[in-house]
C-alpha atoms as a PDB file:
ATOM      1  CA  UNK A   1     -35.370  40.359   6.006  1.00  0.00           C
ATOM      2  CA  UNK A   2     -32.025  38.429   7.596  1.00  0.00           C
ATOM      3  CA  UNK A   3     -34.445  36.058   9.517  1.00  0.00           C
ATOM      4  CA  UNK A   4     -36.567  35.244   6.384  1.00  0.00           C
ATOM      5  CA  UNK A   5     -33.771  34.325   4.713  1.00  0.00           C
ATOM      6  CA  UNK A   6     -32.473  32.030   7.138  1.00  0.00           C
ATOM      7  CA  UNK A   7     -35.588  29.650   5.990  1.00  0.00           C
ATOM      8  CA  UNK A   8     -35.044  27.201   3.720  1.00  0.00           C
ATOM      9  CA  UNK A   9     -37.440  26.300   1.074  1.00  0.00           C
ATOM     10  CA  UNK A  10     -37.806  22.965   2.331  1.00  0.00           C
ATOM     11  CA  UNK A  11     -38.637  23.947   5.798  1.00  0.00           C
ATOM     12  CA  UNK A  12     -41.438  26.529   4.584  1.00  0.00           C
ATOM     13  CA  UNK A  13     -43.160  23.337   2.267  1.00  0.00           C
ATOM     14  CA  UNK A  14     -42.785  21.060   5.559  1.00  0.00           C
ATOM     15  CA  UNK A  15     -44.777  24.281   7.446  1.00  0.00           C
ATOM     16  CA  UNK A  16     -47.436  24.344   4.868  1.00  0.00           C
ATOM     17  CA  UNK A  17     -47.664  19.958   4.941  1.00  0.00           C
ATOM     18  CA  UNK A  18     -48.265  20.264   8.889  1.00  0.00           C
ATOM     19  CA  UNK A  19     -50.603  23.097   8.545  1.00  0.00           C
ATOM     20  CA  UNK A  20     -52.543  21.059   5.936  1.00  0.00           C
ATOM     21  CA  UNK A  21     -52.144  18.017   7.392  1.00  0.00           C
ATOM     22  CA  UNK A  22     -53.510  18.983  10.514  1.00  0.00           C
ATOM     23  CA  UNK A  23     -56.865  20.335   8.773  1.00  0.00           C
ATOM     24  CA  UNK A  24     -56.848  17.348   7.032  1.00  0.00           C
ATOM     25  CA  UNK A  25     -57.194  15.661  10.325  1.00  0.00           C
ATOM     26  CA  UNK A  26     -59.371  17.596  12.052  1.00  0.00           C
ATOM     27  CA  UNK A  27     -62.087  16.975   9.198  1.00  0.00           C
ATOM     28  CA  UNK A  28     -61.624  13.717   8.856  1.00  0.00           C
ATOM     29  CA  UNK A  29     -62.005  13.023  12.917  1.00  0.00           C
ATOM     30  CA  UNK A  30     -64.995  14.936  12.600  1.00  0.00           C
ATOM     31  CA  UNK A  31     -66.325  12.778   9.661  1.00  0.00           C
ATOM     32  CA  UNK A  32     -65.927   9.608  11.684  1.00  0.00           C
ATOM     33  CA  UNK A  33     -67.447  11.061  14.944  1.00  0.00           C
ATOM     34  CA  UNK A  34     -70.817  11.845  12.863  1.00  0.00           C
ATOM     35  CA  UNK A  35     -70.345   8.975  11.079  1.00  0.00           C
ATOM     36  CA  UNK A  36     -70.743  10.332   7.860  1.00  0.00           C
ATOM     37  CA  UNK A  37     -67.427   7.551   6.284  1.00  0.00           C
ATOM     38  CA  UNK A  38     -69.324   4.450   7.644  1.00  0.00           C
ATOM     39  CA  UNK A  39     -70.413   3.443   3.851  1.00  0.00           C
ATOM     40  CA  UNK A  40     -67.117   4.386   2.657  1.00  0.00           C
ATOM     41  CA  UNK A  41     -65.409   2.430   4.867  1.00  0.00           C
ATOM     42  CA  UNK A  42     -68.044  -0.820   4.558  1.00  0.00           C
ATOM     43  CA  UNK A  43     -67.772  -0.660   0.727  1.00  0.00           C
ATOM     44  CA  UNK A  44     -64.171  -1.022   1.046  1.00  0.00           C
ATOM     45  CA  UNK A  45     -63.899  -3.701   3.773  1.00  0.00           C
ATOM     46  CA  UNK A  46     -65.948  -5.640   1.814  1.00  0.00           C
ATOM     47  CA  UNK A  47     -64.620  -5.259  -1.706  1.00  0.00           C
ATOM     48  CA  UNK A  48     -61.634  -7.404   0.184  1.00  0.00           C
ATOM     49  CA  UNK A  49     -63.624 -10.410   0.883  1.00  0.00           C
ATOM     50  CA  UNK A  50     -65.468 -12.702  -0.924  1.00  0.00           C
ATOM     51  CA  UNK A  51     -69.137 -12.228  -1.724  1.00  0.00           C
ATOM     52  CA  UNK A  52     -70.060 -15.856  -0.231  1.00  0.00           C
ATOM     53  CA  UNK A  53     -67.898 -15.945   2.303  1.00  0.00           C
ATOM     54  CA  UNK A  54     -67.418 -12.573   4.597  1.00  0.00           C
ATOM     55  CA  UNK A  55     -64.177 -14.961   6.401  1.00  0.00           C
ATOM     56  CA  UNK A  56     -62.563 -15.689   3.543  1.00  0.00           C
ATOM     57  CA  UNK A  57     -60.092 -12.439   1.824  1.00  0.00           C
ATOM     58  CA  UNK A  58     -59.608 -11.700  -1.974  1.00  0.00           C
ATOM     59  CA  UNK A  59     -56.159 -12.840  -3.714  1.00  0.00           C
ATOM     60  CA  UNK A  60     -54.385 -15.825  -3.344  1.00  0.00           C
ATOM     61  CA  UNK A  61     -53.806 -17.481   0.200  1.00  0.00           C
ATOM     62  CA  UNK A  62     -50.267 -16.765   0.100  1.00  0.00           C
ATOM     63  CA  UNK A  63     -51.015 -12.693  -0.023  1.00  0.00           C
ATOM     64  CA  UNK A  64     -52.909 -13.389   3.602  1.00  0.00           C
ATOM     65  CA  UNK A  65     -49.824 -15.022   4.829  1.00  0.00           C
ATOM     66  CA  UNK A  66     -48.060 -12.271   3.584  1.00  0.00           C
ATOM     67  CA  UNK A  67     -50.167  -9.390   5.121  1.00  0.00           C
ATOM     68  CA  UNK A  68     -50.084 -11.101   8.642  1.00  0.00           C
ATOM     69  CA  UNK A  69     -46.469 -10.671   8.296  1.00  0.00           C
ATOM     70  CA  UNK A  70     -46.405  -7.350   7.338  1.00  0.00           C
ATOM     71  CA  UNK A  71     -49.004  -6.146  10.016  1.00  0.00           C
ATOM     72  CA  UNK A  72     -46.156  -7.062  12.715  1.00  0.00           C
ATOM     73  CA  UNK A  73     -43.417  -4.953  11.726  1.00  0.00           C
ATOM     74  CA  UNK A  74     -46.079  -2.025  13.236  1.00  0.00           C
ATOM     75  CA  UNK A  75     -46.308  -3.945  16.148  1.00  0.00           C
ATOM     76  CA  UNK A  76     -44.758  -2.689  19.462  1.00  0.00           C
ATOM     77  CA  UNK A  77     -42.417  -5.766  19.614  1.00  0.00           C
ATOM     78  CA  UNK A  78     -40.873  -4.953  16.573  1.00  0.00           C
ATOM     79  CA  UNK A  79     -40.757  -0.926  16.116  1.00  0.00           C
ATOM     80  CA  UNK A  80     -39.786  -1.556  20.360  1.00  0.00           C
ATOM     81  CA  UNK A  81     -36.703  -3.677  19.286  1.00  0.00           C
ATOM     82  CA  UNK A  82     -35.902  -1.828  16.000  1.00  0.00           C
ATOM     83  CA  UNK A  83     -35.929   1.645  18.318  1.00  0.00           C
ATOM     84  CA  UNK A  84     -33.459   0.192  20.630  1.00  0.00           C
ATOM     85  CA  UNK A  85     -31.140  -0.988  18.487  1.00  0.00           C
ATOM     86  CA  UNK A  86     -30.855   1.963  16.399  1.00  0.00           C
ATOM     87  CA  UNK A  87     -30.991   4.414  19.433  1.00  0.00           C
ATOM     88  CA  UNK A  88     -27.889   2.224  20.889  1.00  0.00           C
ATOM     89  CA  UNK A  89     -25.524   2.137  17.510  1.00  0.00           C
ATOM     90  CA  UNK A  90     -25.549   5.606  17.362  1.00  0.00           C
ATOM     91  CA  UNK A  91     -24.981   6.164  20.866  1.00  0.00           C
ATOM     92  CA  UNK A  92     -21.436   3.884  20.151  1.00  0.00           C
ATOM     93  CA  UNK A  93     -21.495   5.855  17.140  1.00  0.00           C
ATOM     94  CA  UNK A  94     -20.721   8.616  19.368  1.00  0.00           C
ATOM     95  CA  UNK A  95     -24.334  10.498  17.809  1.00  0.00           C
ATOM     96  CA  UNK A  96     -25.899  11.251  21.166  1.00  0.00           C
ATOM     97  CA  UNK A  97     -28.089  14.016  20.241  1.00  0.00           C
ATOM     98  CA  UNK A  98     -29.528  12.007  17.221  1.00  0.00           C
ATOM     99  CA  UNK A  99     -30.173   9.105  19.534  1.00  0.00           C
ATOM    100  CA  UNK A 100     -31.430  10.397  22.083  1.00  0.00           C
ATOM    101  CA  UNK A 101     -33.664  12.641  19.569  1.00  0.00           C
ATOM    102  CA  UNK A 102     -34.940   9.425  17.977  1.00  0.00           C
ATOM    103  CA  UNK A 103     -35.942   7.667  21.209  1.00  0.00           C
ATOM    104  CA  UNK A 104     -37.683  10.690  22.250  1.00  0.00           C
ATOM    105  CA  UNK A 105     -39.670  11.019  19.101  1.00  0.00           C
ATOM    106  CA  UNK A 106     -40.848   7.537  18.557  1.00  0.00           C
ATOM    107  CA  UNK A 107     -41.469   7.174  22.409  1.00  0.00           C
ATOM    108  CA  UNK A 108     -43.926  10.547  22.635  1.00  0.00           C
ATOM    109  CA  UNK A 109     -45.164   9.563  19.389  1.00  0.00           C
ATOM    110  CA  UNK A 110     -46.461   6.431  20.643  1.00  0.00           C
ATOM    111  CA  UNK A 111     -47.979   8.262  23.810  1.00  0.00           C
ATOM    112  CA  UNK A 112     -49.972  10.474  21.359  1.00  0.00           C
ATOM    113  CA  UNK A 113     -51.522   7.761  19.193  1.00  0.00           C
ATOM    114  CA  UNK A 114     -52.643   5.738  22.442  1.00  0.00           C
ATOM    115  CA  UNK A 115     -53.963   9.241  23.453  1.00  0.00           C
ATOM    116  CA  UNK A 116     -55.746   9.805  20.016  1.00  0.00           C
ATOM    117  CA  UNK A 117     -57.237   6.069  20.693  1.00  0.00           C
ATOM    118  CA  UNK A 118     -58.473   7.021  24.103  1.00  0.00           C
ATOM    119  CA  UNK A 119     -60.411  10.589  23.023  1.00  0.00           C
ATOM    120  CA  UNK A 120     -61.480   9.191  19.714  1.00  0.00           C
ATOM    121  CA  UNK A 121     -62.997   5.930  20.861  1.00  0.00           C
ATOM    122  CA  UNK A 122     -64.139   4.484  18.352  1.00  0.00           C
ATOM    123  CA  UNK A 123     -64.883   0.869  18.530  1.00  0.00           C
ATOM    124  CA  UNK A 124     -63.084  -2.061  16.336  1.00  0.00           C
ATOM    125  CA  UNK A 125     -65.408  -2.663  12.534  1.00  0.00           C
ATOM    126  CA  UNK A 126     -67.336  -5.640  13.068  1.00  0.00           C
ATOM    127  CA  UNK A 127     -68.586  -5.446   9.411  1.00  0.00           C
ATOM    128  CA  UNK A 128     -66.051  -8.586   8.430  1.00  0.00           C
ATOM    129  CA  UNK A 129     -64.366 -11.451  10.621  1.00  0.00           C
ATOM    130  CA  UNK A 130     -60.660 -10.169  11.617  1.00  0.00           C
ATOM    131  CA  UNK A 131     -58.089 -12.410  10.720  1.00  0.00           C
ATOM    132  CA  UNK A 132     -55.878 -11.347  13.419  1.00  0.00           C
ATOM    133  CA  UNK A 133     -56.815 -10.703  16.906  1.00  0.00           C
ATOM    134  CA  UNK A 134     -56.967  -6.930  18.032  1.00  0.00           C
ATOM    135  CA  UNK A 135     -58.114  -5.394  21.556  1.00  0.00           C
ATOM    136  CA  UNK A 136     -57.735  -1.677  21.922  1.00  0.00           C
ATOM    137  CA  UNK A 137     -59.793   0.399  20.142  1.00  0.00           C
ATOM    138  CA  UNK A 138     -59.277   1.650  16.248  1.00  0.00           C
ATOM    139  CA  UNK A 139     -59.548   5.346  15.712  1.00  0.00           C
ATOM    140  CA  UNK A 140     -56.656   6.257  14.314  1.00  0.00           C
ATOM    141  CA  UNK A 141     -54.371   2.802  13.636  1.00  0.00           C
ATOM    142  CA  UNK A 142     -51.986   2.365  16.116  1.00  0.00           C
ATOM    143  CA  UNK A 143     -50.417  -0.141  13.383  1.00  0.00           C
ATOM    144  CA  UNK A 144     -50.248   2.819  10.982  1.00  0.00           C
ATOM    145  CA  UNK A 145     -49.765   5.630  13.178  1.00  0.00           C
ATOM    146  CA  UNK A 146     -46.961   4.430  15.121  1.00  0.00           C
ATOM    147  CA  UNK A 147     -45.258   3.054  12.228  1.00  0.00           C
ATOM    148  CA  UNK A 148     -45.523   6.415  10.462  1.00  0.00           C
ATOM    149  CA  UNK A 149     -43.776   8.286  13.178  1.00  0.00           C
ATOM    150  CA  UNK A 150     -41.096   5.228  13.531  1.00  0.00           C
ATOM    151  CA  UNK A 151     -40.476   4.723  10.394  1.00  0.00           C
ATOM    152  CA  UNK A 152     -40.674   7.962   9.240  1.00  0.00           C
ATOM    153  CA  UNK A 153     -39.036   9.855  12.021  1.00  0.00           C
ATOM    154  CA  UNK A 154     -35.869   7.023  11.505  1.00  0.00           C
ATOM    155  CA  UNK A 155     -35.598   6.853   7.335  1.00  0.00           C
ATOM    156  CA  UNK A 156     -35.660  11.460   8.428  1.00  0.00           C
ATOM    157  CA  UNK A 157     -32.745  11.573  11.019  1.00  0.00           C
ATOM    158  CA  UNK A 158     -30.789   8.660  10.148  1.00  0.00           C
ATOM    159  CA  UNK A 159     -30.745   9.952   6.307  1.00  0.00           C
ATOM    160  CA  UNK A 160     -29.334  13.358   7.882  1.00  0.00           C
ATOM    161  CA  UNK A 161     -26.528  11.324   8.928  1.00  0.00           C
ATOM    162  CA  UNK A 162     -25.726  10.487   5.264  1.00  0.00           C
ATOM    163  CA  UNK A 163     -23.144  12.108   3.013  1.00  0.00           C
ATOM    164  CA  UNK A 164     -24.552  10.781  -0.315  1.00  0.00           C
ATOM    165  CA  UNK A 165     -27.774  11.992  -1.654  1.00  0.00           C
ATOM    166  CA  UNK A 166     -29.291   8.706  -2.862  1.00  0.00           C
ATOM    167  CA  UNK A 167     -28.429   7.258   0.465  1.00  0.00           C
ATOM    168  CA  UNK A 168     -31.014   9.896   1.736  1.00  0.00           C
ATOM    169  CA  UNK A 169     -33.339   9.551  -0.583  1.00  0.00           C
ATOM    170  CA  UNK A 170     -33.443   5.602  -0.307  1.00  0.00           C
ATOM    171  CA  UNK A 171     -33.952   6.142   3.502  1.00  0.00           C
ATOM    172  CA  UNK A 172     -36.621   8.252   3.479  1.00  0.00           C
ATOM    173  CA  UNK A 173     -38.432   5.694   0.554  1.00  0.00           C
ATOM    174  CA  UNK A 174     -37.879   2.581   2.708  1.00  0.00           C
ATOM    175  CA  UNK A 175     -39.673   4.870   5.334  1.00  0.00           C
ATOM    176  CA  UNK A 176     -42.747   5.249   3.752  1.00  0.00           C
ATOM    177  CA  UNK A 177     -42.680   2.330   1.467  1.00  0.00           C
ATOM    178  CA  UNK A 178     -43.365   0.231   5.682  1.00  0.00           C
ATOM    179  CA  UNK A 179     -45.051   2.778   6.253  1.00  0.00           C
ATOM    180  CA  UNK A 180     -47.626   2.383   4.125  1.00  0.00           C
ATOM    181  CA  UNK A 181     -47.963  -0.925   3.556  1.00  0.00           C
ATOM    182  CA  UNK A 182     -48.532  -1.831   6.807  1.00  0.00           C
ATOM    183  CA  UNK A 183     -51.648   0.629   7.048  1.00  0.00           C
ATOM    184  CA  UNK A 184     -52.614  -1.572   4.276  1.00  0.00           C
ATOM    185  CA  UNK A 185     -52.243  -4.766   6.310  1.00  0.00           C
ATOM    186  CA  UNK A 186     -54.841  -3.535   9.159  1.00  0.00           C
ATOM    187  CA  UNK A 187     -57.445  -2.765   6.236  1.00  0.00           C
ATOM    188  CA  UNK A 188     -57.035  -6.003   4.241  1.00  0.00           C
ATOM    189  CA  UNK A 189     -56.738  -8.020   7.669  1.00  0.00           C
ATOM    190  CA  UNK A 190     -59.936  -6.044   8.828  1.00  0.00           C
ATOM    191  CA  UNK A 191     -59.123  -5.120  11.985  1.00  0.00           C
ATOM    192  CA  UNK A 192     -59.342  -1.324  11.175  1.00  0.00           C
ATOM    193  CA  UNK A 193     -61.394   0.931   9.371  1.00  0.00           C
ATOM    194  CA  UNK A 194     -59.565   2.336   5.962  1.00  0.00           C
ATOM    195  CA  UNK A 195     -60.251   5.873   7.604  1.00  0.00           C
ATOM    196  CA  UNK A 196     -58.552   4.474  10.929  1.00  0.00           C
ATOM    197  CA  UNK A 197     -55.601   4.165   8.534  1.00  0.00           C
ATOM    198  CA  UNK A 198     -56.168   7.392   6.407  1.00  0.00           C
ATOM    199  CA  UNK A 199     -55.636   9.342   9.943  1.00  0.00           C
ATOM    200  CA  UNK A 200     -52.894   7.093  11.133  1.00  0.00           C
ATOM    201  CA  UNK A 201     -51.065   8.001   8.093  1.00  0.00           C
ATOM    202  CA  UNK A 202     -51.841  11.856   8.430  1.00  0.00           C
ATOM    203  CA  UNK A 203     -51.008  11.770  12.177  1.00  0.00           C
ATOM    204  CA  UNK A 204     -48.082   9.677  12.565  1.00  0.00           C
ATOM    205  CA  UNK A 205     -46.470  11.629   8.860  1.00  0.00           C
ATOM    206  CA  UNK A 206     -47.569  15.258  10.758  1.00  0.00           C
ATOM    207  CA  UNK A 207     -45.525  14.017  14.566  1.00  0.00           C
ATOM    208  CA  UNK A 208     -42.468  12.837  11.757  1.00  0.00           C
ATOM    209  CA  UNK A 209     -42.453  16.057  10.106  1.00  0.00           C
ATOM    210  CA  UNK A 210     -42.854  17.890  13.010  1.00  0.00           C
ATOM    211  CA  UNK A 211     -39.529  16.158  14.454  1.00  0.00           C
ATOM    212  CA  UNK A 212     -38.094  16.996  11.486  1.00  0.00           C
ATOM    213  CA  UNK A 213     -38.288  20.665  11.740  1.00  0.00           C
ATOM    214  CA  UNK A 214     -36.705  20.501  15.370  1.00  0.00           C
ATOM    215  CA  UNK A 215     -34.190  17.996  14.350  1.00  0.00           C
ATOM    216  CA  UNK A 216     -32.975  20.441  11.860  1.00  0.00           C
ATOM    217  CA  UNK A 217     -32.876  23.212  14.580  1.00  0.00           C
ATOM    218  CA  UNK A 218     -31.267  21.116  17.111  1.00  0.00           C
ATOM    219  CA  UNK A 219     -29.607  18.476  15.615  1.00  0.00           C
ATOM    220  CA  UNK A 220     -26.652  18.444  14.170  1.00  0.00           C
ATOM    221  CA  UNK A 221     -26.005  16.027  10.685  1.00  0.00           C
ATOM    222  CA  UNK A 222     -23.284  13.806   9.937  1.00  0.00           C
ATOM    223  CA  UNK A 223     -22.461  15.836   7.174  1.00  0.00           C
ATOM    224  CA  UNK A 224     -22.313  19.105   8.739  1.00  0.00           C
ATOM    225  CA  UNK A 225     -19.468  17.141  11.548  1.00  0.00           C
ATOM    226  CA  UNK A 226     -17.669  15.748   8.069  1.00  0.00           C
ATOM    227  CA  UNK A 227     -17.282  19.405   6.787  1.00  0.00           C
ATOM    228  CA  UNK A 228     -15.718  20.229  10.366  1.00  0.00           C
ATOM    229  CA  UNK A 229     -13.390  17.963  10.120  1.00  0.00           C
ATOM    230  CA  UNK A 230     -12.854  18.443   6.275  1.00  0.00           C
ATOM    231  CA  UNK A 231     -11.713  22.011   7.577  1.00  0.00           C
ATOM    232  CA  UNK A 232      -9.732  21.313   9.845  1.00  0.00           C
ATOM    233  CA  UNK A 233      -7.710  18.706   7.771  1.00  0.00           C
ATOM    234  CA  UNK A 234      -7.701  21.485   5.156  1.00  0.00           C
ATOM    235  CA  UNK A 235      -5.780  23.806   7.675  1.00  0.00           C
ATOM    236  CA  UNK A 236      -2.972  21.511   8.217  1.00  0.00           C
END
C-alpha cells in the first residue's frame, strides 16, 4: 500500500497518455503502411491549394511567408542552437543534472525520429508542388517530431525549475503552442503528409512524457533546492 501511495495522480494520467499514445501509434503506422489514409491525407493537401493552380497555397501570400518561417524553428539549426544554449545557462546556473538531462533527451530523441524515418520509409507526397525543399523521407515529421520532444521536453524541465505556478503553466503552453504549429507548417508547405504530422505529434509528445516521468525520479526541481534552503534559513 506505502508504494502505491508514493504515486502521484499526475504520474498515473502521464502512464495511461504513454500507454495510449503508443496504441495510438502503432495503428496509425499500420494505417499508412497499408495505405488505407492516402485519401485522407490527399483531400487535405489539397483543400490547401487552389483548385486551378496545385503551386499556388490558400490564404493570403503573407501567411506563406509566414509558414516558411515557422517550419524553421523545427529545423536542426535552430532546435541545435536553442539546445545548446539552454543546456549551457543552466550548467552556469549550477543545474547540472537538468542540463545534462535535457541534452540527453532532445539528442536520443532526435536519434529515434531519424530511426522511425529509416523503418517507416515512406516516401515524400508528391500529390502538390512543395514550397520548400525536403530530402529525407516523411514518415513520421522530423519537423514535428523533433520539435515535440524539444519543445516539449524544455517548456517540462525548465518549468520544474519554476517557483510560480503560472510560470509553469506558460512554459509548458509555449511548448506546445511551437509545437504544433510547426507540424502545421510541413502540411500547409506540403512537404509532409498530415498523418506524417499526426505521428510526429504522438511520438515526439510520448519520448517528452516519457522524460518526464524519469525527470521526476531523477531530477531534482528548483523548487524542491528553494525549500532546502528555505529550511535551513529557518534554522538559524
Amino acid at each position: 500500500m506505502a508504494r502505491l501511495s508514493a504515486y502521484e495522480p499526475l504520474t498515473l494520467i502521464t502512464m495511461a497518455s504513454i500507454a495510449g499514445g503508443l496504441f495510438l501509434l502503432q495503428r496509425l503506422t499500420s494505417e499508412v503502411l497499408e495505405g488505407e489514409t492516402f485519401r485522407f491525407d490527399e483531400a487535405i493537401l489539397l483543400a490547401l491549394r487552389r483548385a486551378d493552380d496545385l503551386a499556388v497555397p490558400v490564404g493570403p501570400g503573407w501567411l506563406t511567408h509566414a509558414f516558411d518561417d515557422i517550419t524553421s524553428l523545427g529545423g536542426v539549426t535552430v532546435l541545435s542552437l536553442l539546445t545548446v544554449l539552454i543546456t549551457v545557462y543552466l550548467l552556469l546556473d549550477r543545474r547540472w543534472p537538468i542540463a545534462l538531462f535535457i541534452f540527453s533527451s532532445v539528442l536520443t530523441g532526435w536519434l529515434a525520429s531519424t530511426t522511425l524515418k529509416i523503418l517507416i520509409a515512406r516516401p515524400r507526397p508528391d500529390i502538390v508542388p512543395h514550397l520548400v525543399e525536403v530530402s529525407d523521407l516523411s514518415f513520421p515529421s522530423g519537423h514535428a517530431m523533433v520539435s515535440a520532444v524539444t519543445y516539449l521536453t524544455l517548456g517540462a524541465l525548465v518549468a520544474r525549475t519554476q517557483r510560480y505556478r503560472s510560470t509553469r503553466i506558460f512554459v509548458m503552453a509555449a511548448g506546445v503552442f511551437l509545437a504544433v504549429i510547426i507540424g502545421l507548417s510541413r502540411i500547409y508547405l506540403g512537404v509532409h503528409y498530415p498523418t506524417d504530422v499526426f505521428a510526429g505529434w504522438c511520438a515526439g509528445a510520448l519520448w517528452a512524457l516519457g522524460c518526464w516521468l524519469i525527470s521526476k525520479r531523477f531530477v531534482p526541481s528548483r523548487a524542491s533546492d528553494d525549500g532546502v534552503e528555505n529550511d535551513n534559513g529557518d534554522g538559524d
